[in-house]
C-alpha atoms as a PDB file:
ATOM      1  CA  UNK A   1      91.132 122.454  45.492  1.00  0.00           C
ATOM      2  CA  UNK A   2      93.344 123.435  48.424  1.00  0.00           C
ATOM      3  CA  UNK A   3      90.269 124.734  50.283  1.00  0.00           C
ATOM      4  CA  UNK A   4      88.272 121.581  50.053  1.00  0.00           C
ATOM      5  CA  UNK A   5      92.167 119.740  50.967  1.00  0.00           C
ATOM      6  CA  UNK A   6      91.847 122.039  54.708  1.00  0.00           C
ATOM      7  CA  UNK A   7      88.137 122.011  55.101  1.00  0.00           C
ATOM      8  CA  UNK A   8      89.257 117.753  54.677  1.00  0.00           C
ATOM      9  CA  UNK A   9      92.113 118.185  57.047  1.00  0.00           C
ATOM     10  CA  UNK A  10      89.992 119.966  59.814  1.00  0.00           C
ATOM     11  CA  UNK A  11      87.516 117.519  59.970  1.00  0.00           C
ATOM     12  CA  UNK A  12      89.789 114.553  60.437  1.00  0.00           C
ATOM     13  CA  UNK A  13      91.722 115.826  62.944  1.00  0.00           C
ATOM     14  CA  UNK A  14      88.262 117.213  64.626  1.00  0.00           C
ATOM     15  CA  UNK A  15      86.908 113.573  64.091  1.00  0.00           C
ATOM     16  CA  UNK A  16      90.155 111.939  65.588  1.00  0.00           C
ATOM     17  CA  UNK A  17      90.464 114.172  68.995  1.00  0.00           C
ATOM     18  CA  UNK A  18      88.327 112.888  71.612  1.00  0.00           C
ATOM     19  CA  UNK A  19      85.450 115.020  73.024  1.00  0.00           C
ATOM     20  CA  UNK A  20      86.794 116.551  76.172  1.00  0.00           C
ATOM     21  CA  UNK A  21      85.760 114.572  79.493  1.00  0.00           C
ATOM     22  CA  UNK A  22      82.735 115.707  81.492  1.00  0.00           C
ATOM     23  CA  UNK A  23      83.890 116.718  84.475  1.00  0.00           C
ATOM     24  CA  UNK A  24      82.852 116.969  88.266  1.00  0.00           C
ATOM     25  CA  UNK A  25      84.075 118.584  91.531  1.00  0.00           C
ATOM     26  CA  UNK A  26      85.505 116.224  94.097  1.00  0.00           C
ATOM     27  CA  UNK A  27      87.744 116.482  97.587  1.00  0.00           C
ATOM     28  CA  UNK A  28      91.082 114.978  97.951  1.00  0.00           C
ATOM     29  CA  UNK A  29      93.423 115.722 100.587  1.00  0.00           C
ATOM     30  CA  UNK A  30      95.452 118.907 100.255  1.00  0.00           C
ATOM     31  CA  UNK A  31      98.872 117.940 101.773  1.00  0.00           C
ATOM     32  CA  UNK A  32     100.335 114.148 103.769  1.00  0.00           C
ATOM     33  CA  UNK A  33      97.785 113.171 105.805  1.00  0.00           C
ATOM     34  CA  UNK A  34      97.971 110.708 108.611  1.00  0.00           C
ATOM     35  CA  UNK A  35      94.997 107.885 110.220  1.00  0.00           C
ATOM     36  CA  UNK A  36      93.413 108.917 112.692  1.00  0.00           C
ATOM     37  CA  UNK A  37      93.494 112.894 111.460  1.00  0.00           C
ATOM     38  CA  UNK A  38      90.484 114.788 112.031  1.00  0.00           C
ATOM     39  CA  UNK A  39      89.229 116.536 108.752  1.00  0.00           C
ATOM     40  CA  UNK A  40      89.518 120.237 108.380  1.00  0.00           C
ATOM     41  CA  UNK A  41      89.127 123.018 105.769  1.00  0.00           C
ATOM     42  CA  UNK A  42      92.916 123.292 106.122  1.00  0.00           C
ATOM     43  CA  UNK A  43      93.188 119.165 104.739  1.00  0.00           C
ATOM     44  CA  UNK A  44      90.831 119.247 101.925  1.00  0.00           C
ATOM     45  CA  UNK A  45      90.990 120.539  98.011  1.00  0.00           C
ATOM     46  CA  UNK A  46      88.384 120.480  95.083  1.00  0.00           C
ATOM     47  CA  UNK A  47      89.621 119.173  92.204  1.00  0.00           C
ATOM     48  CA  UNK A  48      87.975 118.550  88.781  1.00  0.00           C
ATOM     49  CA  UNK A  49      88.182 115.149  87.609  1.00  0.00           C
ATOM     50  CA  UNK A  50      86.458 113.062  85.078  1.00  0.00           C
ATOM     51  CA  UNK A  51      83.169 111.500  86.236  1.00  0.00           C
ATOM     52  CA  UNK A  52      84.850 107.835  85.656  1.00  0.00           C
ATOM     53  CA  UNK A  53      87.362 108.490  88.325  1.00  0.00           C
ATOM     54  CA  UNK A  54      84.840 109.607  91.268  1.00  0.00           C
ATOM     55  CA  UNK A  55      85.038 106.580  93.637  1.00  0.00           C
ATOM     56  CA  UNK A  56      82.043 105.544  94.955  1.00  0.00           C
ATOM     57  CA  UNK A  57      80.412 107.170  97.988  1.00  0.00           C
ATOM     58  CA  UNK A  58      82.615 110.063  97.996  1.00  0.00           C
ATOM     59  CA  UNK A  59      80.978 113.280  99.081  1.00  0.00           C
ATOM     60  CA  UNK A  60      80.032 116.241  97.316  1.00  0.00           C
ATOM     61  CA  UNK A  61      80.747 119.491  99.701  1.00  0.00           C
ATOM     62  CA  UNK A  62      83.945 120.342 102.050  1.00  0.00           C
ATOM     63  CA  UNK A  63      81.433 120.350 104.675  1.00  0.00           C
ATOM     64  CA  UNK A  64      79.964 116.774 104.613  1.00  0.00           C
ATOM     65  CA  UNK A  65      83.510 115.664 105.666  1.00  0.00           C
ATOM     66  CA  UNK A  66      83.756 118.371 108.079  1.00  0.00           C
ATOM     67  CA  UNK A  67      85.283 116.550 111.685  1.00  0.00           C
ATOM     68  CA  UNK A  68      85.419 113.313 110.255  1.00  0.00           C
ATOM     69  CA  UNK A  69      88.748 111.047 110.971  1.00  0.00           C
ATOM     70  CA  UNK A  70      90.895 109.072 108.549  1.00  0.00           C
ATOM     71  CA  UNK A  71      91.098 105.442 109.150  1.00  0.00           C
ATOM     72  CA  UNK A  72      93.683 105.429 106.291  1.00  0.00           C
ATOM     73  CA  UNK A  73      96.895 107.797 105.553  1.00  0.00           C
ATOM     74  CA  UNK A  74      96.189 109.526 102.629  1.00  0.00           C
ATOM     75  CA  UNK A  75      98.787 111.456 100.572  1.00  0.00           C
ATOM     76  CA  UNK A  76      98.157 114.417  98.628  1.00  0.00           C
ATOM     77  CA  UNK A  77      95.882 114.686  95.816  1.00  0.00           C
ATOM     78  CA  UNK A  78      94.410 111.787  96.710  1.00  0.00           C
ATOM     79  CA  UNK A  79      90.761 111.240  96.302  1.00  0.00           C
ATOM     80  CA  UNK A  80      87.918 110.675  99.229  1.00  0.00           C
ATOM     81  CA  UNK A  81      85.379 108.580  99.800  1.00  0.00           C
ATOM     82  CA  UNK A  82      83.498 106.808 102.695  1.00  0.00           C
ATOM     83  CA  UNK A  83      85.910 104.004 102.418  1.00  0.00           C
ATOM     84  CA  UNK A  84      88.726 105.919 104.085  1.00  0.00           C
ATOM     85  CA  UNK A  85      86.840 107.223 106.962  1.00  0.00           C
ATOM     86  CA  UNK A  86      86.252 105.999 110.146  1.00  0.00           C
ATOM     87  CA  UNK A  87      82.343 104.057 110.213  1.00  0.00           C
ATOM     88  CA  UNK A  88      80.572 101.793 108.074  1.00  0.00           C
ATOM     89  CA  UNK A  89      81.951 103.112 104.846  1.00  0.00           C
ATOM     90  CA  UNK A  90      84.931 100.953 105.969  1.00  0.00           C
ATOM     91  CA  UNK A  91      82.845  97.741 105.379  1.00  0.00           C
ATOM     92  CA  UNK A  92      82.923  98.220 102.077  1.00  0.00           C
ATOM     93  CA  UNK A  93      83.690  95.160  99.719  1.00  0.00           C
ATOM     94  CA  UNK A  94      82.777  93.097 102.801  1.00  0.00           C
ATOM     95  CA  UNK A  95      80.409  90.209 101.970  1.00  0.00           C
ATOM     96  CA  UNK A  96      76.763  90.581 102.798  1.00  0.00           C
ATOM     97  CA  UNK A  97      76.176  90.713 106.731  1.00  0.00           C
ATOM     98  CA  UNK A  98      79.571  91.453 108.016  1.00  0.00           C
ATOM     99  CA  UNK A  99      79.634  93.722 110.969  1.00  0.00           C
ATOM    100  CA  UNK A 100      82.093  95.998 112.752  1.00  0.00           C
ATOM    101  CA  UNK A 101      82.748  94.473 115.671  1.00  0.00           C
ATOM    102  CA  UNK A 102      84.391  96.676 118.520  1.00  0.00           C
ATOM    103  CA  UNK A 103      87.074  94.164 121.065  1.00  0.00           C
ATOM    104  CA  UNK A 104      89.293  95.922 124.060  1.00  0.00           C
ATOM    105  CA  UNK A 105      92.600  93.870 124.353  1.00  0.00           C
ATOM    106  CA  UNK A 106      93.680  92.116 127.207  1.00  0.00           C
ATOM    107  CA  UNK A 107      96.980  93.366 126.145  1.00  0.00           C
ATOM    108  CA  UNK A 108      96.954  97.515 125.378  1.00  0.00           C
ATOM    109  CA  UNK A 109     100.638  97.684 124.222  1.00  0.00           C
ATOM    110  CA  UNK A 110      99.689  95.259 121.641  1.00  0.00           C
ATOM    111  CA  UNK A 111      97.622  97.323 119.613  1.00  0.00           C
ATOM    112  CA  UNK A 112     100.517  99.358 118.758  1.00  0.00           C
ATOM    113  CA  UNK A 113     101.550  96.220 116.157  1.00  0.00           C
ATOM    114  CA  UNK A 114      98.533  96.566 114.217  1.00  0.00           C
ATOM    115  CA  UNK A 115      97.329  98.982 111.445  1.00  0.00           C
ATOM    116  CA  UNK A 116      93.839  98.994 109.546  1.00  0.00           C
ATOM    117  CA  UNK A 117      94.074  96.350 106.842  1.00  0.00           C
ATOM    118  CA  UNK A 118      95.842  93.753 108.353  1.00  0.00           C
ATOM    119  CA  UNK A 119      94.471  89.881 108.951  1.00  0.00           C
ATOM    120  CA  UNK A 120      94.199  89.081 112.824  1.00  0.00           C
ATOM    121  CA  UNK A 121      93.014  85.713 114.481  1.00  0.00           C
ATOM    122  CA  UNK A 122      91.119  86.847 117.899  1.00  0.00           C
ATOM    123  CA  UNK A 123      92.125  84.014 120.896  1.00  0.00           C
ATOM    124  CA  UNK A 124      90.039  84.117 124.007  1.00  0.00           C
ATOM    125  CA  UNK A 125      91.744  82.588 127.070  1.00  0.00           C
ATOM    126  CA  UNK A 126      89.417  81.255 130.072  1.00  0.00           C
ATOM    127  CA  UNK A 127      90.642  80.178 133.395  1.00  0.00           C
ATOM    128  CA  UNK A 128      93.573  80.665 135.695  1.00  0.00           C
ATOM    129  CA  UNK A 129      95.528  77.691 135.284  1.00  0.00           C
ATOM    130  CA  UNK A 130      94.941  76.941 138.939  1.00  0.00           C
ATOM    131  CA  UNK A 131      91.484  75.480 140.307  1.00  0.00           C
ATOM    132  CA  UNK A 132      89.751  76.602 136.514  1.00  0.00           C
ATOM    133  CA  UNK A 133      91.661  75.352 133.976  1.00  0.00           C
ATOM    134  CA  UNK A 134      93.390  77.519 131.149  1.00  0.00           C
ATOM    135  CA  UNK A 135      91.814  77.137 127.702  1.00  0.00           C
ATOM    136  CA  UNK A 136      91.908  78.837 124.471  1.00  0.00           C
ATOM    137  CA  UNK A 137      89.272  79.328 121.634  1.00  0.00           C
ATOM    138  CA  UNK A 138      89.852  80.958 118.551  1.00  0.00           C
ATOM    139  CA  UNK A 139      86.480  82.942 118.282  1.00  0.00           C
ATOM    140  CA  UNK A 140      87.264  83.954 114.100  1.00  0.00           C
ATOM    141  CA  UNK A 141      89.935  83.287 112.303  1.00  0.00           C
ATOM    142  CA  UNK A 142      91.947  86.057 109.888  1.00  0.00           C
ATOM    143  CA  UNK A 143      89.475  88.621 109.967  1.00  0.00           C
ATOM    144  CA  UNK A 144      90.564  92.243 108.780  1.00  0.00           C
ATOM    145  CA  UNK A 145      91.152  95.198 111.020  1.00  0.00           C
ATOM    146  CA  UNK A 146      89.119  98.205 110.214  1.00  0.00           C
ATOM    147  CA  UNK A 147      90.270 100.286 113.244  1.00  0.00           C
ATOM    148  CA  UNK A 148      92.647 100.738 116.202  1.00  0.00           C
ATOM    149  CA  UNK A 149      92.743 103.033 119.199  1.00  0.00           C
ATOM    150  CA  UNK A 150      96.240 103.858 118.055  1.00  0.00           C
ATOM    151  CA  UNK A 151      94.758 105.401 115.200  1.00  0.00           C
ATOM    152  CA  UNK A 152      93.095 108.262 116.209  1.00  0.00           C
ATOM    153  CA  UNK A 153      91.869 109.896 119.226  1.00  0.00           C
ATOM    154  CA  UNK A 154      88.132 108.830 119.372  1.00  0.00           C
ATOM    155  CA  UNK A 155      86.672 106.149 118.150  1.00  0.00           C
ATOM    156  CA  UNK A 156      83.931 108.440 116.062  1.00  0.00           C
ATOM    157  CA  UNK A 157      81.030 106.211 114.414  1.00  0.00           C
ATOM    158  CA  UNK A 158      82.469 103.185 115.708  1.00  0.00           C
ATOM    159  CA  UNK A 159      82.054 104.446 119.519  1.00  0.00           C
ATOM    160  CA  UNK A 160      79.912 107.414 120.917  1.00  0.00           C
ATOM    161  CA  UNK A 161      81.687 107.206 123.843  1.00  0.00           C
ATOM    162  CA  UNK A 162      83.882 105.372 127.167  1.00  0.00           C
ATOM    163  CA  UNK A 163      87.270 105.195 126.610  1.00  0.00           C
ATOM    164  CA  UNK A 164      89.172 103.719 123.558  1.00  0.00           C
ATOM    165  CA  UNK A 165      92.013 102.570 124.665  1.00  0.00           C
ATOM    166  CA  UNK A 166      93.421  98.997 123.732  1.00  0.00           C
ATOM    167  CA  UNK A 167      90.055  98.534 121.963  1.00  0.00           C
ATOM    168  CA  UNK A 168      90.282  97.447 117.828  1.00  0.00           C
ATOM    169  CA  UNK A 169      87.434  97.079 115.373  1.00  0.00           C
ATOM    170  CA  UNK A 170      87.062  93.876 113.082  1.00  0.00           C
ATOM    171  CA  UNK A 171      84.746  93.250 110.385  1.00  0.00           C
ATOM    172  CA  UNK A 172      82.970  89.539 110.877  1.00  0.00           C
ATOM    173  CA  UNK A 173      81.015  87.397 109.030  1.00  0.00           C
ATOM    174  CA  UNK A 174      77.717  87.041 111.135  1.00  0.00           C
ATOM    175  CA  UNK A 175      78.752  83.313 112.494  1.00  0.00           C
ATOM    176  CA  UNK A 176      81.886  85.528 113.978  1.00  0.00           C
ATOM    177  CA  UNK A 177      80.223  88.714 115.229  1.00  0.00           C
ATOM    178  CA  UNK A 178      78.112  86.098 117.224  1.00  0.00           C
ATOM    179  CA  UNK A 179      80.792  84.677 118.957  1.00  0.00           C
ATOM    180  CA  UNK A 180      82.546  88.028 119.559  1.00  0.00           C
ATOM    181  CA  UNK A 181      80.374  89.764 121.237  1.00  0.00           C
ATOM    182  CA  UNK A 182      80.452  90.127 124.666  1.00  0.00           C
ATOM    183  CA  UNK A 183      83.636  87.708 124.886  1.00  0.00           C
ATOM    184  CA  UNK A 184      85.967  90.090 126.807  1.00  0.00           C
ATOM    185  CA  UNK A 185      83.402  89.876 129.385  1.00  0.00           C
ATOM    186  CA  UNK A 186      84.133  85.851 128.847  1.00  0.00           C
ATOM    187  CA  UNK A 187      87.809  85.749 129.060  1.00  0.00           C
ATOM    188  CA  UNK A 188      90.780  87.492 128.069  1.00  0.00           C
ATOM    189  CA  UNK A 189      91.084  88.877 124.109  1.00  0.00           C
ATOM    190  CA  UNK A 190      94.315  88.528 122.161  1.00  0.00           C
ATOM    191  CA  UNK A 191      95.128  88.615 118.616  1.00  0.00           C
ATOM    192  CA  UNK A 192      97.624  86.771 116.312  1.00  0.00           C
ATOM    193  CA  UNK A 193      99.012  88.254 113.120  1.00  0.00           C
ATOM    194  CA  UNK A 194      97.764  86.619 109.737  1.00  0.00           C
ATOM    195  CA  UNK A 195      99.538  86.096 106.614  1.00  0.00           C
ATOM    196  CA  UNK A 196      97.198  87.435 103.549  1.00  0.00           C
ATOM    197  CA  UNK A 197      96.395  84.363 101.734  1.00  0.00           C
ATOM    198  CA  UNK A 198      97.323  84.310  97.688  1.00  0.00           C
ATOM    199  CA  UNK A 199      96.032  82.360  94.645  1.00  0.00           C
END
């Protein structure tokens, strides 16, 4: 009777502990890392997670992310992923047909104010105020920044080359894209600071 009592036992408590998780190897950054930081073996650490907490479009060898810069800080232990890295990983979540659209500032201090993530309204100003009057045109209106010359040292998928300073990237619906490109050629680019809008 006391046999059949443990052979009962074991088999509940094998029935009641959950099957261990299946497992996979993924990168996360081995120590504080800041945007703009250029990957190395030095930043990087395999870790064995569940399957369920891979992100999307994160990357299965050290060397895939070899050289490639953080748009993002990252602390440690945290987990990749295309999102977090300078290109068109950053688009994601974006509604179909944004773009990244590159602008250079009329202003290069002012890019200093701004960090990836935050809502901007882009302003073109025409004229001189003297014979061609000043006007201003708001080309797109609380669009989100994906990058910022202060961020890093090169401007990587975004850029191939020509120099980065004062220049931001936005993501834009395709109405927006349309009316931002070329405009520094058009006038003068500024930004103003957004306020995240809430339910």
């Amino acid at each position: 009777m006391a046999l059949l009592l443990c052979v009962a036992a074991g088999l509940t408590v094998q029935q009641l502990t959950p099957a261990p998780a299946f497992t996979v190897s993924a990168f996360a950054a081995a120590r504080d890392l800041p945007a703009g930081q250029t990957l190395g073996p030095d930043d990087l650490t395999a870790l064995s997670v569940p399957r369920g907490l891979v992100p999307e479009g994160s990357y299965g060898s050290a060397e895939s992310l070899q050289g490639k810069q953080l748009a993002v800080a990252l602390r440690k232990g945290q987990l990749l992923s295309d999102a977090q890295l300078l290109g068109p990983g950053l688009l994601a979540g974006s509604p179909p047909g944004s773009a990244a659209v590159p602008l250079r500032m009329a202003d290069p201090a002012s890019i200093q104010l701004l960090a990836p993530g935050q809502l901007v309204n882009v302003v073109m100003t025409t004229g001189n105020g003297f014979d061609q009057p000043a006007a201003t045109q708001v080309l797109a209106a609380a669009v989100p920044v994906l990058w910022t010359s202060e961020h890093g040292n090169g401007a990587g998928q975004w850029l191939a080359t020509g120099e980065t300073d004062s220049l931001l990237v936005v993501a834009a619906d395709a109405d927006q894209a349309g009316r931002l490109a070329g405009a520094s050629t058009q006038g003068k680019l500024f930004f103003v600071l957004v306020a995240a809008a809430h339910d």
